[in-house]
PDB file of N, CA and C in Angstrom:
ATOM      1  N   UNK A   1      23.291  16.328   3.633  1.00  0.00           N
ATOM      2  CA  UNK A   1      22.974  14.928   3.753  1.00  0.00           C
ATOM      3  C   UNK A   1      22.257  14.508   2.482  1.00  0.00           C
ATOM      4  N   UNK A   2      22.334  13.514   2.188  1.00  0.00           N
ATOM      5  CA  UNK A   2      22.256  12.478   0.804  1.00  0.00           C
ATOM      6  C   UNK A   2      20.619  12.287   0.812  1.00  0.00           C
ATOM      7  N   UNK A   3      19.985  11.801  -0.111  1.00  0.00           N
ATOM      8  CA  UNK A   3      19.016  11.087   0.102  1.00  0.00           C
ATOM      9  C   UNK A   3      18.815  10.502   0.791  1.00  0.00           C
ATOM     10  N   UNK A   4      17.908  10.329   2.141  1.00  0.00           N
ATOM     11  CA  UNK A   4      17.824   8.936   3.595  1.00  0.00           C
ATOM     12  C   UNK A   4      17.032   7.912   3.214  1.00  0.00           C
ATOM     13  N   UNK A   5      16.991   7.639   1.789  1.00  0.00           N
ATOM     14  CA  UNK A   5      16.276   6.417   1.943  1.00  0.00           C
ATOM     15  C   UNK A   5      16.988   5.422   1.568  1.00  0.00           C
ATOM     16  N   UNK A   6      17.119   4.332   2.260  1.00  0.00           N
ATOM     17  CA  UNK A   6      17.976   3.435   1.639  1.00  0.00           C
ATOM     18  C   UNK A   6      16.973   2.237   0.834  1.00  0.00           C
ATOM     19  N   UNK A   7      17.097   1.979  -0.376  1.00  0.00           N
ATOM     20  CA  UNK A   7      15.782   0.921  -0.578  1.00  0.00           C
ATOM     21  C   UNK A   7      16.244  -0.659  -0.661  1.00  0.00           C
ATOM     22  N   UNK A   8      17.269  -0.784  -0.198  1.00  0.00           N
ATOM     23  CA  UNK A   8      18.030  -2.206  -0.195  1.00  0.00           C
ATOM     24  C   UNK A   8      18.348  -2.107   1.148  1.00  0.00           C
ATOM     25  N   UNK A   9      17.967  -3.382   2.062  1.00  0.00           N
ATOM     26  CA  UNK A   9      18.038  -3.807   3.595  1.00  0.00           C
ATOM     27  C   UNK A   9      18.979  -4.769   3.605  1.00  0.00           C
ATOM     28  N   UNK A  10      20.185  -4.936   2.838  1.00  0.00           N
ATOM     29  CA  UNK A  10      20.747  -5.993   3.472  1.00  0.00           C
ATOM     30  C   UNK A  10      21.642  -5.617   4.450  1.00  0.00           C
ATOM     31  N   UNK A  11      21.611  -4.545   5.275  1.00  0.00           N
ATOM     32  CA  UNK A  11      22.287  -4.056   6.195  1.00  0.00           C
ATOM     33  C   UNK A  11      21.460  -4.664   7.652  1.00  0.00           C
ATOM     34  N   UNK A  12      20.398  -4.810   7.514  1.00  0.00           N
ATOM     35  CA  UNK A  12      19.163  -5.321   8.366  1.00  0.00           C
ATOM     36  C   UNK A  12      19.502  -5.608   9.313  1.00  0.00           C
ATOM     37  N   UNK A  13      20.329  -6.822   9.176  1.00  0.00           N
ATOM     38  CA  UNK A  13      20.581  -8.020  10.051  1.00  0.00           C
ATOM     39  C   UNK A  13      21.791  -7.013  11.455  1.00  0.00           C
ATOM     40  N   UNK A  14      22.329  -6.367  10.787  1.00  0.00           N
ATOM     41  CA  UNK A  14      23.524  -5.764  11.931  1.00  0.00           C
ATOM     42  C   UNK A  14      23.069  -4.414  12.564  1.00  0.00           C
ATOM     43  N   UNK A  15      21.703  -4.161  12.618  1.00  0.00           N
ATOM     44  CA  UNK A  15      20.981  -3.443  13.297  1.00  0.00           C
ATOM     45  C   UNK A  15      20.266  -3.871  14.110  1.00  0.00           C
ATOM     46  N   UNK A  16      20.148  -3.473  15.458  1.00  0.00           N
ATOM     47  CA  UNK A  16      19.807  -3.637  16.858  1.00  0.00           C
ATOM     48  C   UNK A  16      18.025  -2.372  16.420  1.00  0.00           C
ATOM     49  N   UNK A  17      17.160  -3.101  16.595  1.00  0.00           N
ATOM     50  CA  UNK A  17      15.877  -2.220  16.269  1.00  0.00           C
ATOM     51  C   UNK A  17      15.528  -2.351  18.247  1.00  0.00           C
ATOM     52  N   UNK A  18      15.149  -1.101  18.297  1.00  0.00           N
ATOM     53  CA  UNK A  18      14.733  -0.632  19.112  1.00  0.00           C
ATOM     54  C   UNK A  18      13.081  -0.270  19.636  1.00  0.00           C
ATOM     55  N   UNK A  19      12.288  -0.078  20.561  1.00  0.00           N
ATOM     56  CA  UNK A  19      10.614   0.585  20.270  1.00  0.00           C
ATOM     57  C   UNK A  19      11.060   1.633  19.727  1.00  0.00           C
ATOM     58  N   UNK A  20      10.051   2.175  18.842  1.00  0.00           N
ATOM     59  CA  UNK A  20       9.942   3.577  18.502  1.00  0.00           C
ATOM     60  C   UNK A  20       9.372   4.559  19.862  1.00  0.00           C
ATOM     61  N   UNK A  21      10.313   5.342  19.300  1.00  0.00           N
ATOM     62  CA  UNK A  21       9.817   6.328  20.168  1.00  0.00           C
ATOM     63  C   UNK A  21       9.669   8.081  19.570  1.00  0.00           C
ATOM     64  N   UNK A  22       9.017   9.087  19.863  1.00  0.00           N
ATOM     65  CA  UNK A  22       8.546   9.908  19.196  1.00  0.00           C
ATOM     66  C   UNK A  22       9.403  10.718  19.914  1.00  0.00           C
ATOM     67  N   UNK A  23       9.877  11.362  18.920  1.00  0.00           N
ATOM     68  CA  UNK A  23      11.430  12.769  18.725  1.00  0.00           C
ATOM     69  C   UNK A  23      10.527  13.745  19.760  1.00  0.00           C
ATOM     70  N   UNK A  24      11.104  14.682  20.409  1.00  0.00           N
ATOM     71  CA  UNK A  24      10.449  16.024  21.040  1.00  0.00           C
ATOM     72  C   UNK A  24      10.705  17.198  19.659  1.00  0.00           C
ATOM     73  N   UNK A  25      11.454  16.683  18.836  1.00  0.00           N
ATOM     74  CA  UNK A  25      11.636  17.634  17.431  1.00  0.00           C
ATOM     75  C   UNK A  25      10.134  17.937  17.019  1.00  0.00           C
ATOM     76  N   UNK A  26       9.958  19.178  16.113  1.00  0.00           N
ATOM     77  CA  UNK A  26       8.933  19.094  15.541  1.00  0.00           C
ATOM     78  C   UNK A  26       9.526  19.390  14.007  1.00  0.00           C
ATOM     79  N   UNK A  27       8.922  19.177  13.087  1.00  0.00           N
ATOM     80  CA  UNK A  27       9.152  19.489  11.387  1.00  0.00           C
ATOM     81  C   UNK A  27       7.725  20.168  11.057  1.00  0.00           C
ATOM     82  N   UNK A  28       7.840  20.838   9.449  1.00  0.00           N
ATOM     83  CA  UNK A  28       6.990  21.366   9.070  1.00  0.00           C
ATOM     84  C   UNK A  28       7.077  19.708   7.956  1.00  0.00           C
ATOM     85  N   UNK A  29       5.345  19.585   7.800  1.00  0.00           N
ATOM     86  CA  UNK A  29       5.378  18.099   6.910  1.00  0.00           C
ATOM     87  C   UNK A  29       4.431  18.787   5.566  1.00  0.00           C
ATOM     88  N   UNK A  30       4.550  18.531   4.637  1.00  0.00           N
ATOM     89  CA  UNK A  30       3.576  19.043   3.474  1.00  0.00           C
ATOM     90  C   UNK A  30       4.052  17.955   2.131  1.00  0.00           C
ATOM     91  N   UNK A  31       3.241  16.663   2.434  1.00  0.00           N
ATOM     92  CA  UNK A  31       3.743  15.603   1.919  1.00  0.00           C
ATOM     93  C   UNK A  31       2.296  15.287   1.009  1.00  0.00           C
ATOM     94  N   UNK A  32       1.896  15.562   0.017  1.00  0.00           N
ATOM     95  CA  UNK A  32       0.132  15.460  -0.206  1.00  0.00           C
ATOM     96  C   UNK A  32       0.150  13.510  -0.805  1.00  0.00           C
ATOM     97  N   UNK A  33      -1.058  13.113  -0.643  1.00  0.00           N
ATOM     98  CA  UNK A  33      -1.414  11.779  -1.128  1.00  0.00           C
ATOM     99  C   UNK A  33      -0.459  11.567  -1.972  1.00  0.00           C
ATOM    100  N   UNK A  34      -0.020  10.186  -2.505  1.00  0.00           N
ATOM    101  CA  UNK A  34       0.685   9.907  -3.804  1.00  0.00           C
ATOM    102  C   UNK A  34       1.369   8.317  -3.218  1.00  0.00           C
ATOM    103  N   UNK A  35       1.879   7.410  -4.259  1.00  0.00           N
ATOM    104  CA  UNK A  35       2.316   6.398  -4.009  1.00  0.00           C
ATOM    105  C   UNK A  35       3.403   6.325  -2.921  1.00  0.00           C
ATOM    106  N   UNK A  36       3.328   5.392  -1.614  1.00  0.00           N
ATOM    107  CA  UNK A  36       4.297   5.689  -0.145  1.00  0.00           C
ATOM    108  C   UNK A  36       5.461   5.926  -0.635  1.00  0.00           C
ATOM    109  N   UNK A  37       6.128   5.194  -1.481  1.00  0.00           N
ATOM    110  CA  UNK A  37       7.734   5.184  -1.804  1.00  0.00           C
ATOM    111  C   UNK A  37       7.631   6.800  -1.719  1.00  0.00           C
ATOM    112  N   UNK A  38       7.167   7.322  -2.643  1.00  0.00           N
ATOM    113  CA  UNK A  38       7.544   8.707  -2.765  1.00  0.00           C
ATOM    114  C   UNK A  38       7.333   9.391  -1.585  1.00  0.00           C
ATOM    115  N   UNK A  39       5.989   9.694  -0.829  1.00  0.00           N
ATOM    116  CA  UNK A  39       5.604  10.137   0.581  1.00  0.00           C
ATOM    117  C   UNK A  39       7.640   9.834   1.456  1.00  0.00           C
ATOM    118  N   UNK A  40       7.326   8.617   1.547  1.00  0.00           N
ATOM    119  CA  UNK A  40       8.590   8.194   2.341  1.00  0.00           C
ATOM    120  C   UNK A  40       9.560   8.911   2.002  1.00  0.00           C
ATOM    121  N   UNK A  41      10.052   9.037   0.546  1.00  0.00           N
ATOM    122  CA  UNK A  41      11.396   9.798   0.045  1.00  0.00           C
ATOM    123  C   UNK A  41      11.220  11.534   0.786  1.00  0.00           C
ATOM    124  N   UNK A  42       9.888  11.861   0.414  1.00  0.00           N
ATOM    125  CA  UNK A  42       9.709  13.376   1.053  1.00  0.00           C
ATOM    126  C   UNK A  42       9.812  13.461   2.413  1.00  0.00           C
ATOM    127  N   UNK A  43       9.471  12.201   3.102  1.00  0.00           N
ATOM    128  CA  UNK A  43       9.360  11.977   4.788  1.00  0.00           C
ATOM    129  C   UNK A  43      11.050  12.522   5.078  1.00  0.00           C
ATOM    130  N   UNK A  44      11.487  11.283   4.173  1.00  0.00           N
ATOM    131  CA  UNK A  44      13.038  11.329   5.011  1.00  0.00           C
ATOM    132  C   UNK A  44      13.787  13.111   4.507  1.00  0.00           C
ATOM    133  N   UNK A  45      13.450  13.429   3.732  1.00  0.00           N
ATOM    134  CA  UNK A  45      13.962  14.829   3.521  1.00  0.00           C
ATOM    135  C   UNK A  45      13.462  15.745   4.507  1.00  0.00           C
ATOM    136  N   UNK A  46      12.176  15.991   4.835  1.00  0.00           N
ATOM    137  CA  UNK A  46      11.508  16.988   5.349  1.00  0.00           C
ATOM    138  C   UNK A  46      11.997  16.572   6.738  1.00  0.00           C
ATOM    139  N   UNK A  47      12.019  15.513   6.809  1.00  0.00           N
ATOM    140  CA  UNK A  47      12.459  15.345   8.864  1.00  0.00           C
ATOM    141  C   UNK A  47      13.827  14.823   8.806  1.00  0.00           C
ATOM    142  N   UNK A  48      14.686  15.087   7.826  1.00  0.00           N
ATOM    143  CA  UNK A  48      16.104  14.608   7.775  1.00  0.00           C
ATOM    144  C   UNK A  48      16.366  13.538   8.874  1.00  0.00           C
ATOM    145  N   UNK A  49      15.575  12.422   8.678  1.00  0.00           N
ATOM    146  CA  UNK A  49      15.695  11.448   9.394  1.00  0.00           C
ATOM    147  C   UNK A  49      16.070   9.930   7.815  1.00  0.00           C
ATOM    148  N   UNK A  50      16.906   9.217   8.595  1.00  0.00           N
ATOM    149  CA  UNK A  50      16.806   7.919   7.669  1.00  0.00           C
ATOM    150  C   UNK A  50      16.320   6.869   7.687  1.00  0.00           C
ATOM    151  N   UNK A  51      15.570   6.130   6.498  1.00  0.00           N
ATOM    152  CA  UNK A  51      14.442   5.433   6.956  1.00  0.00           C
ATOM    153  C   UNK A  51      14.726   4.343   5.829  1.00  0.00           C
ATOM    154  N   UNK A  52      14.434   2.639   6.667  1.00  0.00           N
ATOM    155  CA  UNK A  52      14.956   1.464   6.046  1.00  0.00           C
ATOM    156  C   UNK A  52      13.875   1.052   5.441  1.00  0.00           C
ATOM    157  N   UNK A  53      13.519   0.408   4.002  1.00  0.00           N
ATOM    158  CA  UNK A  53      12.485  -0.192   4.011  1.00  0.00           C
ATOM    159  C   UNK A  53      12.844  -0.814   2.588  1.00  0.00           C
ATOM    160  N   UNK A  54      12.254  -1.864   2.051  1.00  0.00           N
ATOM    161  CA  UNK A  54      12.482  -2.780   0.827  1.00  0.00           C
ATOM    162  C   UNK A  54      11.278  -2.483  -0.127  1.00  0.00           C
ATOM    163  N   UNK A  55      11.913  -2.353  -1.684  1.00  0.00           N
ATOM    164  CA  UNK A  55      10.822  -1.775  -2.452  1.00  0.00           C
ATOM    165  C   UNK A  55       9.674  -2.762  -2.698  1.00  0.00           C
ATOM    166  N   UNK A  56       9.750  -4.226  -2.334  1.00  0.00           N
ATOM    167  CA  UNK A  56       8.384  -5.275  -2.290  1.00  0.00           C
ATOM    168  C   UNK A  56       7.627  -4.528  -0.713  1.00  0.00           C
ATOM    169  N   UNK A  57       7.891  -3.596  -0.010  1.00  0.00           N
ATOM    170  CA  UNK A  57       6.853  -3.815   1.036  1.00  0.00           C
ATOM    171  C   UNK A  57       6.282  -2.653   0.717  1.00  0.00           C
ATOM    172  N   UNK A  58       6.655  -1.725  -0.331  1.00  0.00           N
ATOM    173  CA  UNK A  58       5.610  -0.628   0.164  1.00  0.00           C
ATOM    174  C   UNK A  58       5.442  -0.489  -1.884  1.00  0.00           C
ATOM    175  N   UNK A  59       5.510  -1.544  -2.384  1.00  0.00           N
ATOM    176  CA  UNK A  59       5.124  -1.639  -4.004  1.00  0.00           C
ATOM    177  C   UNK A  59       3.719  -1.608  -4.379  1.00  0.00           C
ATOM    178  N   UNK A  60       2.984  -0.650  -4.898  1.00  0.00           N
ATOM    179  CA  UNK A  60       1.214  -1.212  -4.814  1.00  0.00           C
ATOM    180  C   UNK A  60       0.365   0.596  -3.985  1.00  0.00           C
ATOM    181  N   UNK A  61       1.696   0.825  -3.089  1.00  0.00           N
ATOM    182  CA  UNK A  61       0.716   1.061  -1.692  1.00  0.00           C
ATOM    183  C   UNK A  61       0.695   2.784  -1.899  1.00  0.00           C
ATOM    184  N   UNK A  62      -0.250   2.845  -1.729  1.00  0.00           N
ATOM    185  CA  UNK A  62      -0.510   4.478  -1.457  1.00  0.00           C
ATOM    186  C   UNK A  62      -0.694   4.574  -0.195  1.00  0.00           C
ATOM    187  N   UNK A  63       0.623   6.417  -0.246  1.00  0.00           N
ATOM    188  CA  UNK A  63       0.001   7.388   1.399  1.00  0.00           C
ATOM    189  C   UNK A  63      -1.389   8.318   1.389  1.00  0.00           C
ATOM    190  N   UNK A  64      -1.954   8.255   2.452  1.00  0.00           N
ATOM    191  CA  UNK A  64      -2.885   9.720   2.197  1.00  0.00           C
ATOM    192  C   UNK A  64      -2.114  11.153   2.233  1.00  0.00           C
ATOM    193  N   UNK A  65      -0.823  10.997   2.713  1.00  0.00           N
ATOM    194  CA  UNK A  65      -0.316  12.231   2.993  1.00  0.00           C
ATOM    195  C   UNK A  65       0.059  12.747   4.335  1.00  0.00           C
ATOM    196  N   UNK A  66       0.451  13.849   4.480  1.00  0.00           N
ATOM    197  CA  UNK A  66       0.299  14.653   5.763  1.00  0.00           C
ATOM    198  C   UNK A  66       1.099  15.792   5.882  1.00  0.00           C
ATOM    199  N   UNK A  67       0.212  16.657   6.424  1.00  0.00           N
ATOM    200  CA  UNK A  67       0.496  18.173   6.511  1.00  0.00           C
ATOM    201  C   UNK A  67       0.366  19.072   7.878  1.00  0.00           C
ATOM    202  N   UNK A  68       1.717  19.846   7.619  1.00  0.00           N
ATOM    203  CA  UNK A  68       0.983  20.173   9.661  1.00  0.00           C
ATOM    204  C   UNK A  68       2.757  20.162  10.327  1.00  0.00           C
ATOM    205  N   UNK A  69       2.559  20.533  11.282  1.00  0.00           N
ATOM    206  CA  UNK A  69       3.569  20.914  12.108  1.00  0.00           C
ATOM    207  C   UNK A  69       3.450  19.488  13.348  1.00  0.00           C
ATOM    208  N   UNK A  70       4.141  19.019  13.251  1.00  0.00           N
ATOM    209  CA  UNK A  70       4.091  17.588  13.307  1.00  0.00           C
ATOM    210  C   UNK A  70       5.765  17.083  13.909  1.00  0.00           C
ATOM    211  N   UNK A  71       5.411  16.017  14.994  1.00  0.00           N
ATOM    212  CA  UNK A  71       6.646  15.007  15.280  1.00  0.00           C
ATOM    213  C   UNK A  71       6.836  14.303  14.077  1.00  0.00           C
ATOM    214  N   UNK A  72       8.332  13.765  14.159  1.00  0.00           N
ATOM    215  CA  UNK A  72       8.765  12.911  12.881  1.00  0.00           C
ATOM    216  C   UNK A  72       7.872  11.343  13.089  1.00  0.00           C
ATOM    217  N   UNK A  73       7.583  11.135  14.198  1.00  0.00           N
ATOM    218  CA  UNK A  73       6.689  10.068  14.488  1.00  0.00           C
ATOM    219  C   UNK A  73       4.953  10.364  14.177  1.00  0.00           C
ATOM    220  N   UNK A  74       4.444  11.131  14.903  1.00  0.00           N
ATOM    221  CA  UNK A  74       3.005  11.267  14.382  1.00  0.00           C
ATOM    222  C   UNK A  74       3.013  11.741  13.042  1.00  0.00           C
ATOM    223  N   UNK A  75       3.956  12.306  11.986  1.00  0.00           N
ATOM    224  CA  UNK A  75       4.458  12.775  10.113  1.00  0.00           C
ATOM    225  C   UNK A  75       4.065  10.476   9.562  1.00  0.00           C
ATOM    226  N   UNK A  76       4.943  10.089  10.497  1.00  0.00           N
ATOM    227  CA  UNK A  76       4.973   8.571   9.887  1.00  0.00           C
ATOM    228  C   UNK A  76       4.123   8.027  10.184  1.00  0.00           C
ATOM    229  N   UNK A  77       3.431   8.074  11.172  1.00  0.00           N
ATOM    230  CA  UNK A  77       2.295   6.846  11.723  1.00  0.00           C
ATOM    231  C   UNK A  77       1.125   7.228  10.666  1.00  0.00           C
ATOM    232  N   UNK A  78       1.232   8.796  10.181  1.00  0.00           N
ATOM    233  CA  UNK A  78      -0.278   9.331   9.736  1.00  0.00           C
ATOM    234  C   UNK A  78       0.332   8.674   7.970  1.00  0.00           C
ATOM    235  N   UNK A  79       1.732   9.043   7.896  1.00  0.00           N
ATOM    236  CA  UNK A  79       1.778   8.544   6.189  1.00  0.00           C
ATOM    237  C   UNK A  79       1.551   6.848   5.899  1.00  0.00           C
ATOM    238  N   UNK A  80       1.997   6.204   7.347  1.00  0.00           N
ATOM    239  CA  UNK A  80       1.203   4.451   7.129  1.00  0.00           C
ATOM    240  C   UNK A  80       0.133   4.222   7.148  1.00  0.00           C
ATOM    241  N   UNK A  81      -1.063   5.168   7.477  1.00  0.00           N
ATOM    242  CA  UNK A  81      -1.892   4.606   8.272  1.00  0.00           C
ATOM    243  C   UNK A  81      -2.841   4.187   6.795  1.00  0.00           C
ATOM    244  N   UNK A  82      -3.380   3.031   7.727  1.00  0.00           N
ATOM    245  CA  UNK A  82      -4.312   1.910   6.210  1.00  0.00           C
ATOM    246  C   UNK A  82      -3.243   1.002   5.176  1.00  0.00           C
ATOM    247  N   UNK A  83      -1.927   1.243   5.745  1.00  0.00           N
ATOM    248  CA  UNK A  83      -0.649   0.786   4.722  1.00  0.00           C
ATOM    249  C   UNK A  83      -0.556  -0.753   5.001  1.00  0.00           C
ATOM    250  N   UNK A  84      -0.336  -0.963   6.318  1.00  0.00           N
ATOM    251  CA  UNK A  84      -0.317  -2.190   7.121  1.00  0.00           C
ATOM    252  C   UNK A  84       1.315  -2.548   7.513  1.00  0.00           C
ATOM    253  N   UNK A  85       1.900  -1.387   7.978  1.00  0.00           N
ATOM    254  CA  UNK A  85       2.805  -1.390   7.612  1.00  0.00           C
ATOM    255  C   UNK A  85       3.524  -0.787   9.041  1.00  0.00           C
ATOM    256  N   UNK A  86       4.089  -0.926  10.108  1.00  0.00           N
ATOM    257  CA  UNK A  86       4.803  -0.456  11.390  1.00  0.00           C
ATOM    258  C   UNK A  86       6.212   0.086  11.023  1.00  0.00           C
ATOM    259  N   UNK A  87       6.934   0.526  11.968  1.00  0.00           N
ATOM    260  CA  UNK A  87       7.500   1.233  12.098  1.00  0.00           C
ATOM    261  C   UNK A  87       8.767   1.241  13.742  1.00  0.00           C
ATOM    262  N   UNK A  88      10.113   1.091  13.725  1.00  0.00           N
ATOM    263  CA  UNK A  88      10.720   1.047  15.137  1.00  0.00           C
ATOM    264  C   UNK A  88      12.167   1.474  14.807  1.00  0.00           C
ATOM    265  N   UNK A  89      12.489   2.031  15.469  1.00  0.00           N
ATOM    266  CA  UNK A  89      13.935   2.901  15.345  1.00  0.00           C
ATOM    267  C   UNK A  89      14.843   1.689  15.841  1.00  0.00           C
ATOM    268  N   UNK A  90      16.535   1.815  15.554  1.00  0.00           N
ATOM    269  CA  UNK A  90      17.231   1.506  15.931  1.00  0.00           C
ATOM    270  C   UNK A  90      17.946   2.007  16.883  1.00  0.00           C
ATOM    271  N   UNK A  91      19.242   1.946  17.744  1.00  0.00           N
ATOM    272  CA  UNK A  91      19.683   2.688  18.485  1.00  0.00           C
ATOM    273  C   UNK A  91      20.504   3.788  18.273  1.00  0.00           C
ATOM    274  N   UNK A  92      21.055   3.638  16.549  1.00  0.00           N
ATOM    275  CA  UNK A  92      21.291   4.651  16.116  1.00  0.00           C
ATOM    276  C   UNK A  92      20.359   5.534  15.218  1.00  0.00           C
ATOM    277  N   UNK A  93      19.116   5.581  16.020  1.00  0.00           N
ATOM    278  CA  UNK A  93      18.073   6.444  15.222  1.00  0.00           C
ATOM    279  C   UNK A  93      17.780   6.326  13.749  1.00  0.00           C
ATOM    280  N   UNK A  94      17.438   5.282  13.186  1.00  0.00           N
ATOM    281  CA  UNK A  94      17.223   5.305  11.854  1.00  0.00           C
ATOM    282  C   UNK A  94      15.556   4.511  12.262  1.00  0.00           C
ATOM    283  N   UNK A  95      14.716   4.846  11.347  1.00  0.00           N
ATOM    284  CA  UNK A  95      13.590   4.454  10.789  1.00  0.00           C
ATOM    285  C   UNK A  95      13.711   2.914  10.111  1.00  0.00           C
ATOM    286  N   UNK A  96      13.283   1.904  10.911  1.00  0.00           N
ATOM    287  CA  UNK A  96      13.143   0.724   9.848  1.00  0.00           C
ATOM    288  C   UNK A  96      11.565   0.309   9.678  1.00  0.00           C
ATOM    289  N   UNK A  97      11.653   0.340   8.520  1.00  0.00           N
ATOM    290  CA  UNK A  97       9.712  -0.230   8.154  1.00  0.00           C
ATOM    291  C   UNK A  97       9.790  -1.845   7.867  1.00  0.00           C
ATOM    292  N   UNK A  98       8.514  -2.240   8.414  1.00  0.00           N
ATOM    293  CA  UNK A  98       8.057  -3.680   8.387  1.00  0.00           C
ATOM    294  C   UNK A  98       6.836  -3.843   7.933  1.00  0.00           C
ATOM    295  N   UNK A  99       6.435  -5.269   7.702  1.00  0.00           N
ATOM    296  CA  UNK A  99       5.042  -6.077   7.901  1.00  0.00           C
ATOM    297  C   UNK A  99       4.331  -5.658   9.079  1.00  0.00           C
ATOM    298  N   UNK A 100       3.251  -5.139   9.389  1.00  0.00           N
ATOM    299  CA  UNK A 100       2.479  -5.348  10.603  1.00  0.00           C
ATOM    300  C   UNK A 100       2.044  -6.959  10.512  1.00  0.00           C
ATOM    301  N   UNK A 101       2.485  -7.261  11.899  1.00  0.00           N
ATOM    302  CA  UNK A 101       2.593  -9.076  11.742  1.00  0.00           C
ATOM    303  C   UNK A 101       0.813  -9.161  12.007  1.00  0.00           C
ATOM    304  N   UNK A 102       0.521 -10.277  12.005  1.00  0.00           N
ATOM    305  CA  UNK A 102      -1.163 -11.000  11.705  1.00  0.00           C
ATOM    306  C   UNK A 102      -1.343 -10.674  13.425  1.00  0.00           C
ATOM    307  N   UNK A 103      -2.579 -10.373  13.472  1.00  0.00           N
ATOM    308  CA  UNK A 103      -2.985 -10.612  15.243  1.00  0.00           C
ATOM    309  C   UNK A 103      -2.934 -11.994  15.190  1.00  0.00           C
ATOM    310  N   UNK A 104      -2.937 -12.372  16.940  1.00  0.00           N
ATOM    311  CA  UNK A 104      -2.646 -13.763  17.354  1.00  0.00           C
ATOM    312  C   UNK A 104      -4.153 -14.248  16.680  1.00  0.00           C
ATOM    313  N   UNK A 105      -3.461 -15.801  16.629  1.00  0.00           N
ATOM    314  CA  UNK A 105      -4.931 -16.647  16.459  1.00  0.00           C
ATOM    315  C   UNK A 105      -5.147 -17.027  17.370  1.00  0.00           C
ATOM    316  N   UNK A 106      -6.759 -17.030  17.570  1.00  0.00           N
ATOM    317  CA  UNK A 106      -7.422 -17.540  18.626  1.00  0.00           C
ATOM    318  C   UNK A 106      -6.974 -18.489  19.853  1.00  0.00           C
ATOM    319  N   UNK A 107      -6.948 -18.996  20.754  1.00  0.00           N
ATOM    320  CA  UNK A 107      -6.831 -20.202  21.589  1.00  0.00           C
ATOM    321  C   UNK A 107      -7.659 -20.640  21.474  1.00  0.00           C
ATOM    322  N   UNK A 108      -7.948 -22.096  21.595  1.00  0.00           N
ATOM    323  CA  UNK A 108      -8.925 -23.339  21.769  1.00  0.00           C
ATOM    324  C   UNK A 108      -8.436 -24.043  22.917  1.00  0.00           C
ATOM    325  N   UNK A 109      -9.066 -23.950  23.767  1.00  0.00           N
ATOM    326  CA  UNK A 109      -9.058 -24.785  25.307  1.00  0.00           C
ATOM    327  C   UNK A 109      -9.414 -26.783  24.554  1.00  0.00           C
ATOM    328  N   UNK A 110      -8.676 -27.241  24.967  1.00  0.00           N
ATOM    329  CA  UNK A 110      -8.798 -28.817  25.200  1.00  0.00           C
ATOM    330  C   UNK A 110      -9.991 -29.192  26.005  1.00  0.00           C
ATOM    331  N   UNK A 111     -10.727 -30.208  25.447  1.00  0.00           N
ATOM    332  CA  UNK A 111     -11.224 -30.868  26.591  1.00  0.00           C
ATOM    333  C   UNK A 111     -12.370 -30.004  27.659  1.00  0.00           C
ATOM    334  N   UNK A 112     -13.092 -30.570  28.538  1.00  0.00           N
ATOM    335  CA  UNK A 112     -14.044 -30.039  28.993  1.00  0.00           C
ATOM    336  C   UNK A 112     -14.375 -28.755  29.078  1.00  0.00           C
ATOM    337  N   UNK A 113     -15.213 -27.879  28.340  1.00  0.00           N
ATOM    338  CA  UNK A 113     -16.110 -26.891  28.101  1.00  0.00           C
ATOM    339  C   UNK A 113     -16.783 -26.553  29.337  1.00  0.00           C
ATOM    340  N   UNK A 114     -17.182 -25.168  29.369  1.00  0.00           N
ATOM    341  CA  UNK A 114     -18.198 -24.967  30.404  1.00  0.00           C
ATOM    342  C   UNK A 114     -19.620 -24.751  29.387  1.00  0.00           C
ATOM    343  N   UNK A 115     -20.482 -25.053  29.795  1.00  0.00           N
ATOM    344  CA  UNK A 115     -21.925 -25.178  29.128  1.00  0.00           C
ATOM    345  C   UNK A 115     -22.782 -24.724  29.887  1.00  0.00           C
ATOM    346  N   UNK A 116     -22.287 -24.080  31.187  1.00  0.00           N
ATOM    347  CA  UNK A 116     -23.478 -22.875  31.829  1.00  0.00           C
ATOM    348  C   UNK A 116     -24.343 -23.847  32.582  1.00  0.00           C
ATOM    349  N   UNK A 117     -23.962 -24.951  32.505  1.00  0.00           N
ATOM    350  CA  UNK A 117     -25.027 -25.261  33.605  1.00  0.00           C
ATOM    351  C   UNK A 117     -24.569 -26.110  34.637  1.00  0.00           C
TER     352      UNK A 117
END
């Protein structure tokens, strides 16, 4: 199998993304700190899994790494983590990376308040 990273998404749109869900596989991971693109390129080799992502979302960003006998899911959650960056399979098992979207903003109730008394 080829390199699994694909770094151009215009395939995006004709993929059905799925929740992620974590393989019962295990891999050996020995991926040390270094800029994600690369982490990612070693990800998709070491867990011969294929993984979607565009070179503006992970441009800038460093992995801490990860090492260890490890699911192909807890190998990825630990190489995003601090990235800001999620993660959800399709139905044909491929890895697509995203934006972690903004938490909701607040609600503001209309009109009469309670004031405790």
């Amino acid at each position: 199998m080829g390199l699994a990273v694909v770094l151009a998404c215009c395939c995006w749109p004709a993929l059905r993304a799925q929740p992620a869900t974590a393989s019962a596989a295990v891999y050996s991971f020995d991926i040390p700190p270094q800029p994600l693109s690369s982490a990612l390129e070693q990800f998709a080799r070491q867990s011969r899994r294929e993984i979607l992502f565009t070179p503006s979302l992970v441009a800038g960003k460093r992995s801490p790494g990860v090492a260890g006998t490890l699911s192909a899911a807890q190998a990825l959650d630990a190489l995003l983590k601090g990235c800001g960056i999620v993660w959800s399979t399709t139905s044909a098992d491929i890895i697509l990376l995203h934006e972690q979207p903004p938490p909701p903003a607040p609600v503001r109730a209309r009109g009469g308040g309670v004031d405790g008394t």
